[in-house]
PDB file of N, CA and C in Angstrom:
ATOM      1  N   UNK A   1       0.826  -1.187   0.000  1.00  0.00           N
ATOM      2  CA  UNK A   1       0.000   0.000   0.000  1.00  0.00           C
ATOM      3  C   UNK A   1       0.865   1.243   0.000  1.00  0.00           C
ATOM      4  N   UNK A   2       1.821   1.498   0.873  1.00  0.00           N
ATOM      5  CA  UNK A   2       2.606   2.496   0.971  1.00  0.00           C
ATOM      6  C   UNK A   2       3.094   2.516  -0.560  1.00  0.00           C
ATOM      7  N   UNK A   3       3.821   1.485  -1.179  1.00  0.00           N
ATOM      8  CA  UNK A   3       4.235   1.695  -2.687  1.00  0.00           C
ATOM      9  C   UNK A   3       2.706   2.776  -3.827  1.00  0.00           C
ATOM     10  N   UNK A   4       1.877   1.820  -3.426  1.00  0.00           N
ATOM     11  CA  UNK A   4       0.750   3.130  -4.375  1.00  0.00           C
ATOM     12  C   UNK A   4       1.124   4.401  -3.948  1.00  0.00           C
ATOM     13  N   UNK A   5       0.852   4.290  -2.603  1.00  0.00           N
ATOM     14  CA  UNK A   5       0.839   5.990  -2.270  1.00  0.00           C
ATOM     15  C   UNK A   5       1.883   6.854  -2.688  1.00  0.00           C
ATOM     16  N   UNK A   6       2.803   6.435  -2.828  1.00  0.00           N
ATOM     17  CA  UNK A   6       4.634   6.731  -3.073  1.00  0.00           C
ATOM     18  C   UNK A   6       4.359   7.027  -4.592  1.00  0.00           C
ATOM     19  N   UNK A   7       3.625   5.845  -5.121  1.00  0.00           N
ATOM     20  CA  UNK A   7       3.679   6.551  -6.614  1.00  0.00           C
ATOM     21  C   UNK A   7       3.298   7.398  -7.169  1.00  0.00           C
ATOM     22  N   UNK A   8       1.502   7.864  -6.473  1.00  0.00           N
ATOM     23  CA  UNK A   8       0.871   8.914  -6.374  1.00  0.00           C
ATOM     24  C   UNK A   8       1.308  10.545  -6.162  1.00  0.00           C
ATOM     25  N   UNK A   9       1.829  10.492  -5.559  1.00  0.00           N
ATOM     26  CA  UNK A   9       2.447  11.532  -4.892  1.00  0.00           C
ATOM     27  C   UNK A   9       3.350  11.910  -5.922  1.00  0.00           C
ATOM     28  N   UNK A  10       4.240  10.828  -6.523  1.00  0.00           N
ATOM     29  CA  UNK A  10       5.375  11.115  -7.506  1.00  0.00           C
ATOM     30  C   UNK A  10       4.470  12.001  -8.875  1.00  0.00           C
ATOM     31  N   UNK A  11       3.441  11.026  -9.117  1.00  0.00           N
ATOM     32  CA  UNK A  11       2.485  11.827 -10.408  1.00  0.00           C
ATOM     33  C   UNK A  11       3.126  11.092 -11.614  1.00  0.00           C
ATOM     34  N   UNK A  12       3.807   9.978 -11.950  1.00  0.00           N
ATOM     35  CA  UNK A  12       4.209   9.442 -12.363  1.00  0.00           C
ATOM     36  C   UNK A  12       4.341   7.750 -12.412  1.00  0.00           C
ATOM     37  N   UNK A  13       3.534   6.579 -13.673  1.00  0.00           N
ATOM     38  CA  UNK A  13       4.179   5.305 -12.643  1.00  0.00           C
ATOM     39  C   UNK A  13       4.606   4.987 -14.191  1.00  0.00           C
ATOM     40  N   UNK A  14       5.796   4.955 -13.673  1.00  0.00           N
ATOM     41  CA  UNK A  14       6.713   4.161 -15.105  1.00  0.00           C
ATOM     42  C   UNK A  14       6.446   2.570 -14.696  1.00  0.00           C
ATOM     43  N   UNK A  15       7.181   2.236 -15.841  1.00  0.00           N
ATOM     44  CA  UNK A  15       7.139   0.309 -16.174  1.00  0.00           C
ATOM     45  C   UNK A  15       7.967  -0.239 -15.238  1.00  0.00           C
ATOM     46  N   UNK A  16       8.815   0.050 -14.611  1.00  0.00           N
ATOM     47  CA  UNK A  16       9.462  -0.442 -13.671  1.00  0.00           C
ATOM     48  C   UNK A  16       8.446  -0.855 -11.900  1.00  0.00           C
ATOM     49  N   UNK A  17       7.884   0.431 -12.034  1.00  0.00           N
ATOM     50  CA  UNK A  17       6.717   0.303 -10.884  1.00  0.00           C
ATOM     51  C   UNK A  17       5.623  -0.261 -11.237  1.00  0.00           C
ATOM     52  N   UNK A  18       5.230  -0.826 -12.300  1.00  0.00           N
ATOM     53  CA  UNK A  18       4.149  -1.303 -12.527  1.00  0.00           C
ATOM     54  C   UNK A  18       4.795  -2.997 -12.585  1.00  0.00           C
ATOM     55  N   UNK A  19       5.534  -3.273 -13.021  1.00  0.00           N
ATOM     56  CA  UNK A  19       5.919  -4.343 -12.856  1.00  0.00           C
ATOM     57  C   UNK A  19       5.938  -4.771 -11.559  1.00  0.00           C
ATOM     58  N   UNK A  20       6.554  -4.295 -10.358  1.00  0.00           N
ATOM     59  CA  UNK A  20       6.927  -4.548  -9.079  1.00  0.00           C
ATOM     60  C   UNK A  20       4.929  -4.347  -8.133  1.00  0.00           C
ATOM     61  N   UNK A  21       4.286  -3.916  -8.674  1.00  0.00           N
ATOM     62  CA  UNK A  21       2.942  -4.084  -8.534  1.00  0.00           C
ATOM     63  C   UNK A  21       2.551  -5.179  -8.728  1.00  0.00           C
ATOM     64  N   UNK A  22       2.508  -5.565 -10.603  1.00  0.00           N
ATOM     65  CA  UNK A  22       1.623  -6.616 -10.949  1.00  0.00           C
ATOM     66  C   UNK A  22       2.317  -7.953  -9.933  1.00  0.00           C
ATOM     67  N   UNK A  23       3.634  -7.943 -10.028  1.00  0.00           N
ATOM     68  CA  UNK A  23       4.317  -8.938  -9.493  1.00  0.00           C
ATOM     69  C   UNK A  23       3.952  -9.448  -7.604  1.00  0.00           C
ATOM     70  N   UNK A  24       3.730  -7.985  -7.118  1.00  0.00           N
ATOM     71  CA  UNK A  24       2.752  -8.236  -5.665  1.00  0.00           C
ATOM     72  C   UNK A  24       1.928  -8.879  -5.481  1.00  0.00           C
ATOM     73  N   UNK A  25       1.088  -8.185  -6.203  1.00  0.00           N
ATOM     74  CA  UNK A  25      -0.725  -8.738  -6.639  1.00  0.00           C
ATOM     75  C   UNK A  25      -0.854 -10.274  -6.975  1.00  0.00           C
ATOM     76  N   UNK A  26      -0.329 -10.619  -8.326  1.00  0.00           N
ATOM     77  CA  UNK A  26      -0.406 -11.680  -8.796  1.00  0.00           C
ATOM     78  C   UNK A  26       0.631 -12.634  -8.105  1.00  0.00           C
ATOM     79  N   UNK A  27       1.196 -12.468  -7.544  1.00  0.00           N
ATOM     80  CA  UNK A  27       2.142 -13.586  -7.002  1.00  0.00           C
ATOM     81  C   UNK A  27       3.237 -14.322  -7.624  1.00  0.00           C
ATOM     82  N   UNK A  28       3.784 -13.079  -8.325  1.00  0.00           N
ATOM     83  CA  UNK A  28       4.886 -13.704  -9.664  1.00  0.00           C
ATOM     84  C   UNK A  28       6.085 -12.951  -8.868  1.00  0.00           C
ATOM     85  N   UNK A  29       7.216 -13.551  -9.658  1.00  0.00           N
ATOM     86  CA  UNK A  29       8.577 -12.530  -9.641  1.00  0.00           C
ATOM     87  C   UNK A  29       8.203 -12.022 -10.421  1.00  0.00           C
ATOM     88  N   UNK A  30       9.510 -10.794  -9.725  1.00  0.00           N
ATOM     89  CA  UNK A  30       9.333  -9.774 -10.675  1.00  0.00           C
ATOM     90  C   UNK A  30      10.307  -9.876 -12.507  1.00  0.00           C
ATOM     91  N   UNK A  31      10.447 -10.672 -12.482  1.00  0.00           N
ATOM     92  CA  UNK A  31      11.306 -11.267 -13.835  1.00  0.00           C
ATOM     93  C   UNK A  31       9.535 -12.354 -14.279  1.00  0.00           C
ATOM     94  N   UNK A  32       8.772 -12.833 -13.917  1.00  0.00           N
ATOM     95  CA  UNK A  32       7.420 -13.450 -14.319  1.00  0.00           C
ATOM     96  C   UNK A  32       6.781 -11.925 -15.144  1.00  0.00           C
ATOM     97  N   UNK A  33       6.626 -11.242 -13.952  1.00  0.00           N
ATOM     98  CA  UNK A  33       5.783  -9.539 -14.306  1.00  0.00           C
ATOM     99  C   UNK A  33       6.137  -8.930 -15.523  1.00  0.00           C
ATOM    100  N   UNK A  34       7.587  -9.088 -15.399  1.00  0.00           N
ATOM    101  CA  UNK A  34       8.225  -8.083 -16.252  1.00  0.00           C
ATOM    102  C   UNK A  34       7.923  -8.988 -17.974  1.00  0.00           C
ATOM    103  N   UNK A  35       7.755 -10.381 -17.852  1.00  0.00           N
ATOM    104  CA  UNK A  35       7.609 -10.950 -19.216  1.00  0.00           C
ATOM    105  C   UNK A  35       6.306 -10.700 -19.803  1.00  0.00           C
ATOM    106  N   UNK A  36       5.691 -10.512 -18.275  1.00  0.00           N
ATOM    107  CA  UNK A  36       3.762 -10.387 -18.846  1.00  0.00           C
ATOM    108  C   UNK A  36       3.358  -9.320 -19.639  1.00  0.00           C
ATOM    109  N   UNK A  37       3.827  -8.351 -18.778  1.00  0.00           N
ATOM    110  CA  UNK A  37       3.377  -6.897 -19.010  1.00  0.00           C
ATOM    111  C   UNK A  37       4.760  -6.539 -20.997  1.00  0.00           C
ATOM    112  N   UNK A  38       5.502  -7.270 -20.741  1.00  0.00           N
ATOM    113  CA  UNK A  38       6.544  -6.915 -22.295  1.00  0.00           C
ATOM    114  C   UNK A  38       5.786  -7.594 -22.791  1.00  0.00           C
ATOM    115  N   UNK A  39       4.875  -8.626 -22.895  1.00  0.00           N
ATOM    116  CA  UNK A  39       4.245  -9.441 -23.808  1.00  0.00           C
ATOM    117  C   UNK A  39       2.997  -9.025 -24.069  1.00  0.00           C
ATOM    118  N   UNK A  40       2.723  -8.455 -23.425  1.00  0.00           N
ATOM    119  CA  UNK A  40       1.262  -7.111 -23.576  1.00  0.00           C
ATOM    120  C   UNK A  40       1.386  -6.346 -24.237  1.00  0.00           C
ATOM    121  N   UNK A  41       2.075  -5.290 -24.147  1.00  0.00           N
ATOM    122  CA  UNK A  41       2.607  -4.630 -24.518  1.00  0.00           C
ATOM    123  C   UNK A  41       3.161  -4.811 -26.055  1.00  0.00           C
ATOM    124  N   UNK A  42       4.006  -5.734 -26.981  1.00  0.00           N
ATOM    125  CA  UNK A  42       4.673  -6.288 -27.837  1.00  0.00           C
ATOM    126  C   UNK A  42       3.540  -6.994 -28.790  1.00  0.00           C
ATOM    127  N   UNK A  43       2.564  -7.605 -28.128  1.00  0.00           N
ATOM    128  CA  UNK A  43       0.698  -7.879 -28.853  1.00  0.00           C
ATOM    129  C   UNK A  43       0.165  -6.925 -29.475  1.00  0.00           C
ATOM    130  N   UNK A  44       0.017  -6.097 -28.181  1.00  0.00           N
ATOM    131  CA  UNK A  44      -0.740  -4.649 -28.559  1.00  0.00           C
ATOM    132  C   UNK A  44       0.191  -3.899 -30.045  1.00  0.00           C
ATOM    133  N   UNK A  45       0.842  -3.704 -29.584  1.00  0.00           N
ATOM    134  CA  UNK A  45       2.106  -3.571 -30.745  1.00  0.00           C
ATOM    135  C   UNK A  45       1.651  -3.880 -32.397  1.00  0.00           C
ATOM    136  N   UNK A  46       2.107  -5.443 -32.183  1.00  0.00           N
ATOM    137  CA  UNK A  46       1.585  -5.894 -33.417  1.00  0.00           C
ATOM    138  C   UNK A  46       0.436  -6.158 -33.957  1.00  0.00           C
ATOM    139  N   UNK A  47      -0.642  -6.185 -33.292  1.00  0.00           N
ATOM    140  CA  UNK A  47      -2.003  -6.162 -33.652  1.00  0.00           C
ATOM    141  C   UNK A  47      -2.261  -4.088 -34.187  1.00  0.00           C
ATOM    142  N   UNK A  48      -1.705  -3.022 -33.860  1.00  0.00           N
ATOM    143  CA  UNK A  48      -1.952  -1.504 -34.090  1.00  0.00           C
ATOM    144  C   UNK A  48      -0.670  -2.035 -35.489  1.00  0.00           C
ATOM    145  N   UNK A  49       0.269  -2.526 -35.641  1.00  0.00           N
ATOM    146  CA  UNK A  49       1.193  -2.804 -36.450  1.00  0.00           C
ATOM    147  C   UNK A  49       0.490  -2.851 -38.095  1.00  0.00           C
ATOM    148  N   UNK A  50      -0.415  -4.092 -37.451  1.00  0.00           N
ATOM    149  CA  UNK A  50      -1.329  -4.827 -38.518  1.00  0.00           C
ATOM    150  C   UNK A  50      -2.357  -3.971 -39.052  1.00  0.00           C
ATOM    151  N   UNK A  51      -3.055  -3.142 -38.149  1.00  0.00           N
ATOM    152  CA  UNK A  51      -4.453  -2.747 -38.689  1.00  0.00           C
ATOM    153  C   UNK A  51      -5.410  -2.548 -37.923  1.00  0.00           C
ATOM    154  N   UNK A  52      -5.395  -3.617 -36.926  1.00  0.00           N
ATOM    155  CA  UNK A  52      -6.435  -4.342 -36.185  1.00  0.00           C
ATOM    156  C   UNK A  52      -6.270  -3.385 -34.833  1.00  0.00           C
ATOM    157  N   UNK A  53      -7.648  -3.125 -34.553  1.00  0.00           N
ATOM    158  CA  UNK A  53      -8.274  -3.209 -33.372  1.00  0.00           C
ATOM    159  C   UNK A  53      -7.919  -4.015 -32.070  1.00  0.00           C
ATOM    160  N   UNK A  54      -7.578  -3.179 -30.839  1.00  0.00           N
ATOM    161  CA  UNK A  54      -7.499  -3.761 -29.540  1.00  0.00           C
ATOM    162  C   UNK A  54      -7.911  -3.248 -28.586  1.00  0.00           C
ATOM    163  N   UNK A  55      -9.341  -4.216 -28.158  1.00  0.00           N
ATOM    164  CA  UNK A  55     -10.375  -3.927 -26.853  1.00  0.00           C
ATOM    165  C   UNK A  55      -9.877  -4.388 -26.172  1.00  0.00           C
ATOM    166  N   UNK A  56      -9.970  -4.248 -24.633  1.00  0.00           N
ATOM    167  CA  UNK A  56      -9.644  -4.599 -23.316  1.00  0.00           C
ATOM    168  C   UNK A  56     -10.760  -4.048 -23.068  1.00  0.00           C
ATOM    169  N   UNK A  57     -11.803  -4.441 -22.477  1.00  0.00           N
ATOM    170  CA  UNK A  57     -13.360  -4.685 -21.911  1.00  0.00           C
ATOM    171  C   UNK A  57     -13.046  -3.967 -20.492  1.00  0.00           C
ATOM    172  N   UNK A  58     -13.259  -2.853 -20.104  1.00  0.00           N
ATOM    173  CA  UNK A  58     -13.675  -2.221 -18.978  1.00  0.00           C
ATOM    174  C   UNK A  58     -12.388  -1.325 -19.137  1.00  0.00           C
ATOM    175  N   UNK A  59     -11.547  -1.008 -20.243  1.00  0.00           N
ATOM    176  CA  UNK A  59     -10.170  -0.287 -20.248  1.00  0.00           C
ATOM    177  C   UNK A  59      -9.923   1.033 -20.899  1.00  0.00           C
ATOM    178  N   UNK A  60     -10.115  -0.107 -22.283  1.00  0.00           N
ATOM    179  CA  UNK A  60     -10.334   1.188 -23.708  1.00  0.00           C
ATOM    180  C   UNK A  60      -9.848   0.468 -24.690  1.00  0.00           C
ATOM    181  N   UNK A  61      -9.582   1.251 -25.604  1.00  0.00           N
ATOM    182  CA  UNK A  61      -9.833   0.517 -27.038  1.00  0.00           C
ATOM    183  C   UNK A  61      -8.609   1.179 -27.737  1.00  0.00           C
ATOM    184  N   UNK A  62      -7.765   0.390 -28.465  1.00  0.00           N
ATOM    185  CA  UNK A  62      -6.296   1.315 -29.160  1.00  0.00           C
ATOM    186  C   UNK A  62      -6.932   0.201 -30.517  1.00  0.00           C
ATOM    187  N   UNK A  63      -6.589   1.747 -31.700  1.00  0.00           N
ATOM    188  CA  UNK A  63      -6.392   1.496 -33.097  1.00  0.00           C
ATOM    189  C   UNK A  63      -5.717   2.080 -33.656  1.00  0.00           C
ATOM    190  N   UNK A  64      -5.393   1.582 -34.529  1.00  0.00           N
ATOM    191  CA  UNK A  64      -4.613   2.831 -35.872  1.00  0.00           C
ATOM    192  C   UNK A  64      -5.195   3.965 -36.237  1.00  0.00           C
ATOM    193  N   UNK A  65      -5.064   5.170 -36.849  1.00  0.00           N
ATOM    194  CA  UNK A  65      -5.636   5.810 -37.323  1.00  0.00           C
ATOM    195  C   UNK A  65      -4.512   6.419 -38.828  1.00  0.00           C
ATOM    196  N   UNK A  66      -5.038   6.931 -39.576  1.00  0.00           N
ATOM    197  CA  UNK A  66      -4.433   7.394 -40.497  1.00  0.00           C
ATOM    198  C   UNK A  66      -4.976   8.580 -40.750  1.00  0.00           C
ATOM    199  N   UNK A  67      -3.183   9.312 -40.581  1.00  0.00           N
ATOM    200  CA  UNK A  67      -3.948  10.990 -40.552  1.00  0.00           C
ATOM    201  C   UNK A  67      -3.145  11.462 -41.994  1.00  0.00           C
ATOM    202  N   UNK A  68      -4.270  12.153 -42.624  1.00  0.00           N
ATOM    203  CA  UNK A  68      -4.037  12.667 -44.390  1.00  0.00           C
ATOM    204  C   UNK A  68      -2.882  13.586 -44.214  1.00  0.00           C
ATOM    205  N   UNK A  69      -2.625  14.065 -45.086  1.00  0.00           N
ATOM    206  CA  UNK A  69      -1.689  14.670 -45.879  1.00  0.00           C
ATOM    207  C   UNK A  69      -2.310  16.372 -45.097  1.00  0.00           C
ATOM    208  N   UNK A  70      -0.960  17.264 -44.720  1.00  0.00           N
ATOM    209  CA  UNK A  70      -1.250  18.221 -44.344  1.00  0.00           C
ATOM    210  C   UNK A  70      -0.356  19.033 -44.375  1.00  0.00           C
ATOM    211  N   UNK A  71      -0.413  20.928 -44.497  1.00  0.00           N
ATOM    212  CA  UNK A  71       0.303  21.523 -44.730  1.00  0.00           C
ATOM    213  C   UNK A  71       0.553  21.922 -43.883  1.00  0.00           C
ATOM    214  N   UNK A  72       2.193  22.663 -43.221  1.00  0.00           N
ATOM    215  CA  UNK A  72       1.971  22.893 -42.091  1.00  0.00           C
ATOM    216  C   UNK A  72       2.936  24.107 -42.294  1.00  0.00           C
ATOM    217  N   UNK A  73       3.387  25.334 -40.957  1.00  0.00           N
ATOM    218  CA  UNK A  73       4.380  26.402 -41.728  1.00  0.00           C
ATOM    219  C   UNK A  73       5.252  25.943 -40.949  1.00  0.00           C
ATOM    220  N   UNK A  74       6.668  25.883 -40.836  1.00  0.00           N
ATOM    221  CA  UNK A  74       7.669  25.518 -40.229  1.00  0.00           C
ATOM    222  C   UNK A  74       8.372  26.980 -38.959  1.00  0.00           C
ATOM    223  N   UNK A  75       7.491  27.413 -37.689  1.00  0.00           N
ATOM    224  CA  UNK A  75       7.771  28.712 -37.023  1.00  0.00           C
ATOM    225  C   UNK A  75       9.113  28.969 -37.246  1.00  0.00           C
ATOM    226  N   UNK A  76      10.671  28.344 -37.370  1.00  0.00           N
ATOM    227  CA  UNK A  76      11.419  29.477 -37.537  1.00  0.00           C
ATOM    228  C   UNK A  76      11.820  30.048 -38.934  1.00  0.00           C
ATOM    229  N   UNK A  77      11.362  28.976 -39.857  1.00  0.00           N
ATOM    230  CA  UNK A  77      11.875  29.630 -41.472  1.00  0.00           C
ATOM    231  C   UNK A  77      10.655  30.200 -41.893  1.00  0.00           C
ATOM    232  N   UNK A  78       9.633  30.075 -41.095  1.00  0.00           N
ATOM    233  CA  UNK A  78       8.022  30.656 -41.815  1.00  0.00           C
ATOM    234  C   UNK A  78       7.989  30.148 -43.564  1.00  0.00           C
ATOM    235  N   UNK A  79       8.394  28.731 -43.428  1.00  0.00           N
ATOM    236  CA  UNK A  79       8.334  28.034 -44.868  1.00  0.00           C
ATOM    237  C   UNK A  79       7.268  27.302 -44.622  1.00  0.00           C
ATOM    238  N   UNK A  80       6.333  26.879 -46.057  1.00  0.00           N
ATOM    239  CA  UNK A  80       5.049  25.729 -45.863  1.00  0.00           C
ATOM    240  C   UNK A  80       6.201  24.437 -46.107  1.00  0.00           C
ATOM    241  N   UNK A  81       5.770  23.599 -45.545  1.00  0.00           N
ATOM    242  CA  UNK A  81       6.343  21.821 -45.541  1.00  0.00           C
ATOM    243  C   UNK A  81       4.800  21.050 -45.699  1.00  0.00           C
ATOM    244  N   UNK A  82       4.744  20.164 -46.414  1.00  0.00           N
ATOM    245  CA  UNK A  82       3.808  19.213 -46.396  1.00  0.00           C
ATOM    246  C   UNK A  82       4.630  17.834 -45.122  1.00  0.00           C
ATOM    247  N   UNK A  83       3.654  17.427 -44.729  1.00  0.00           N
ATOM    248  CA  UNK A  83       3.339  16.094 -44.236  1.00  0.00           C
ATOM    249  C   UNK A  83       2.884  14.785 -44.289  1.00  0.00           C
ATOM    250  N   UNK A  84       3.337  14.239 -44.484  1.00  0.00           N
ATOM    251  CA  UNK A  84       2.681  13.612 -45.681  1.00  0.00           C
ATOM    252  C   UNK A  84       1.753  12.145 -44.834  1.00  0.00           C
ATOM    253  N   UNK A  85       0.997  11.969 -45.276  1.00  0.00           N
ATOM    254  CA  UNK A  85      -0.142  10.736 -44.414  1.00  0.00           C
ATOM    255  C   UNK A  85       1.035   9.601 -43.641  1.00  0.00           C
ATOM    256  N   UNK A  86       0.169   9.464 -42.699  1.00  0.00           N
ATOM    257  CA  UNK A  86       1.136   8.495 -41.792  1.00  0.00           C
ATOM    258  C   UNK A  86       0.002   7.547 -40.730  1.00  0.00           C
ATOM    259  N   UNK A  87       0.252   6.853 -40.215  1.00  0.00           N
ATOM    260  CA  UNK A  87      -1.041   6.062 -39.099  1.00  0.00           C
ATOM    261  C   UNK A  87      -0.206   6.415 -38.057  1.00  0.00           C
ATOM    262  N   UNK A  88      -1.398   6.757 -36.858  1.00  0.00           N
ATOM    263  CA  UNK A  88      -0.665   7.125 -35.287  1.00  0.00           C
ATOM    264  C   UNK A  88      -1.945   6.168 -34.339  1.00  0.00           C
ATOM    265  N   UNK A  89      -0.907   5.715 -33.724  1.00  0.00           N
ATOM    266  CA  UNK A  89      -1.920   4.913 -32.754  1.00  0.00           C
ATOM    267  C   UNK A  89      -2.351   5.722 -31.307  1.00  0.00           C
ATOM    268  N   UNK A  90      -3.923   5.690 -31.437  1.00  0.00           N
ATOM    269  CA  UNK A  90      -4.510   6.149 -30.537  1.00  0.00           C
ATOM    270  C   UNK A  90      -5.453   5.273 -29.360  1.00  0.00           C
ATOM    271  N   UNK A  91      -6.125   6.002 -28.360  1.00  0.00           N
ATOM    272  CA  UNK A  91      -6.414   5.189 -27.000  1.00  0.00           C
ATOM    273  C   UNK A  91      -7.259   5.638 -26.800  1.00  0.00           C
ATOM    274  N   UNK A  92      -8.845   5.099 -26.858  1.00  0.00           N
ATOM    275  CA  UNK A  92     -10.041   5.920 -26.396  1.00  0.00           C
ATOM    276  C   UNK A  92     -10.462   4.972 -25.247  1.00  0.00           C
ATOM    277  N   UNK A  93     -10.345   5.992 -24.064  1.00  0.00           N
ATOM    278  CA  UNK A  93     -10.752   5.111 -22.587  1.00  0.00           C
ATOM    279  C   UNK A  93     -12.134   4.357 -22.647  1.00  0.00           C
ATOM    280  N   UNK A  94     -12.525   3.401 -21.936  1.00  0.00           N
ATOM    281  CA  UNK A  94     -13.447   2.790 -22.213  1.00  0.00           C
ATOM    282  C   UNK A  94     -14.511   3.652 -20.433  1.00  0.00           C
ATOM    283  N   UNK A  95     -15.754   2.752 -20.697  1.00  0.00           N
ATOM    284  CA  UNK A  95     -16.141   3.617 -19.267  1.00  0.00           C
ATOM    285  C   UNK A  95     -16.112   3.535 -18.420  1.00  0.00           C
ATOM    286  N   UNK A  96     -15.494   1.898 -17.898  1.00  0.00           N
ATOM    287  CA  UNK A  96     -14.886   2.083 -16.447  1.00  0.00           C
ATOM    288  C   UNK A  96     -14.275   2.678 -15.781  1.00  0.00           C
ATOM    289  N   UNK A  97     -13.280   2.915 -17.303  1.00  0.00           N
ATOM    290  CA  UNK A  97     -11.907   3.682 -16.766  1.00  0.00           C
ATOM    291  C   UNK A  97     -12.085   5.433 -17.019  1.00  0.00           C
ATOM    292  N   UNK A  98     -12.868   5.847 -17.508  1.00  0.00           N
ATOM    293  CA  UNK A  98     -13.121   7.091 -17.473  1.00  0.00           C
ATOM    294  C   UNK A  98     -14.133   7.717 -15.915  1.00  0.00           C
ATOM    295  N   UNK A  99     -14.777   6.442 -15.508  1.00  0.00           N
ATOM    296  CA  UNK A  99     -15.655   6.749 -14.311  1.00  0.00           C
ATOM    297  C   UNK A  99     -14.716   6.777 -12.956  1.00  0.00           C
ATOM    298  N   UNK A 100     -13.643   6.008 -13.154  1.00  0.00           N
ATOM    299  CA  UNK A 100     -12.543   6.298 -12.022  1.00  0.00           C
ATOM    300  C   UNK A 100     -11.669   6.842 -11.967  1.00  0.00           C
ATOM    301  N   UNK A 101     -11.618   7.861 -12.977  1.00  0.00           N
ATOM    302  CA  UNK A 101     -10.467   9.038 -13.062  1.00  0.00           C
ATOM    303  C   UNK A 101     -11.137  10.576 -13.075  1.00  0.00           C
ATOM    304  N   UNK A 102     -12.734  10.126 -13.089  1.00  0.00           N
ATOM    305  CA  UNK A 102     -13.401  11.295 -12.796  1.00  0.00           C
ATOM    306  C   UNK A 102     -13.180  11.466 -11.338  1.00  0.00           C
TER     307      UNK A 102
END
């Protein structure tokens, strides 16, 4: 418990602390944690890689998106540059998780 609070306070929980969590909770080492959460992580990956859609049911939802072609001015040469279409993976909270961060 003291570890949450510690993290809280920081305003920050990197992968290192989340590992040493899941690894509490679930009853793994922390070398078990650390494979789970890289293998989550490395899925998610290649499934946004591919195309495809990834729900986690009470979390949120990550997809690709593909953003068009856009002009943009460059602030210190005040030159136009195009941009040219690219996919960026995005995260729309689902509503559990938006009801506990309200």
């Amino acid at each position: 418990m003291t570890l949450v609070i510690f993290l809280v306070n920081l305003g920050c929980m990197k992968k290192v602390d989340l590992i040493g969590i899941v690894a509490n909770k679930a009853h793994l080492t922390k070398k078990g944690a650390k494979e789970s959460i890289e293998t989550l992580v490395t899925e998610i990956q290649k499934a946004l890689s591919k195309g495809e859609k990834v729900v986690i049911s009470g979390f949120g939802t990550f997809k690709s998106v593909l953003v068009k072609d856009k002009a943009v001015i460059n602030p210190k040469t005040k030159q136009k540059q195009i941009v040219r279409s690219h996919r960026v993976a995005r995260f729309t909270p689902g509503r559990s998780l938006k009801k506990s961060v309200k």
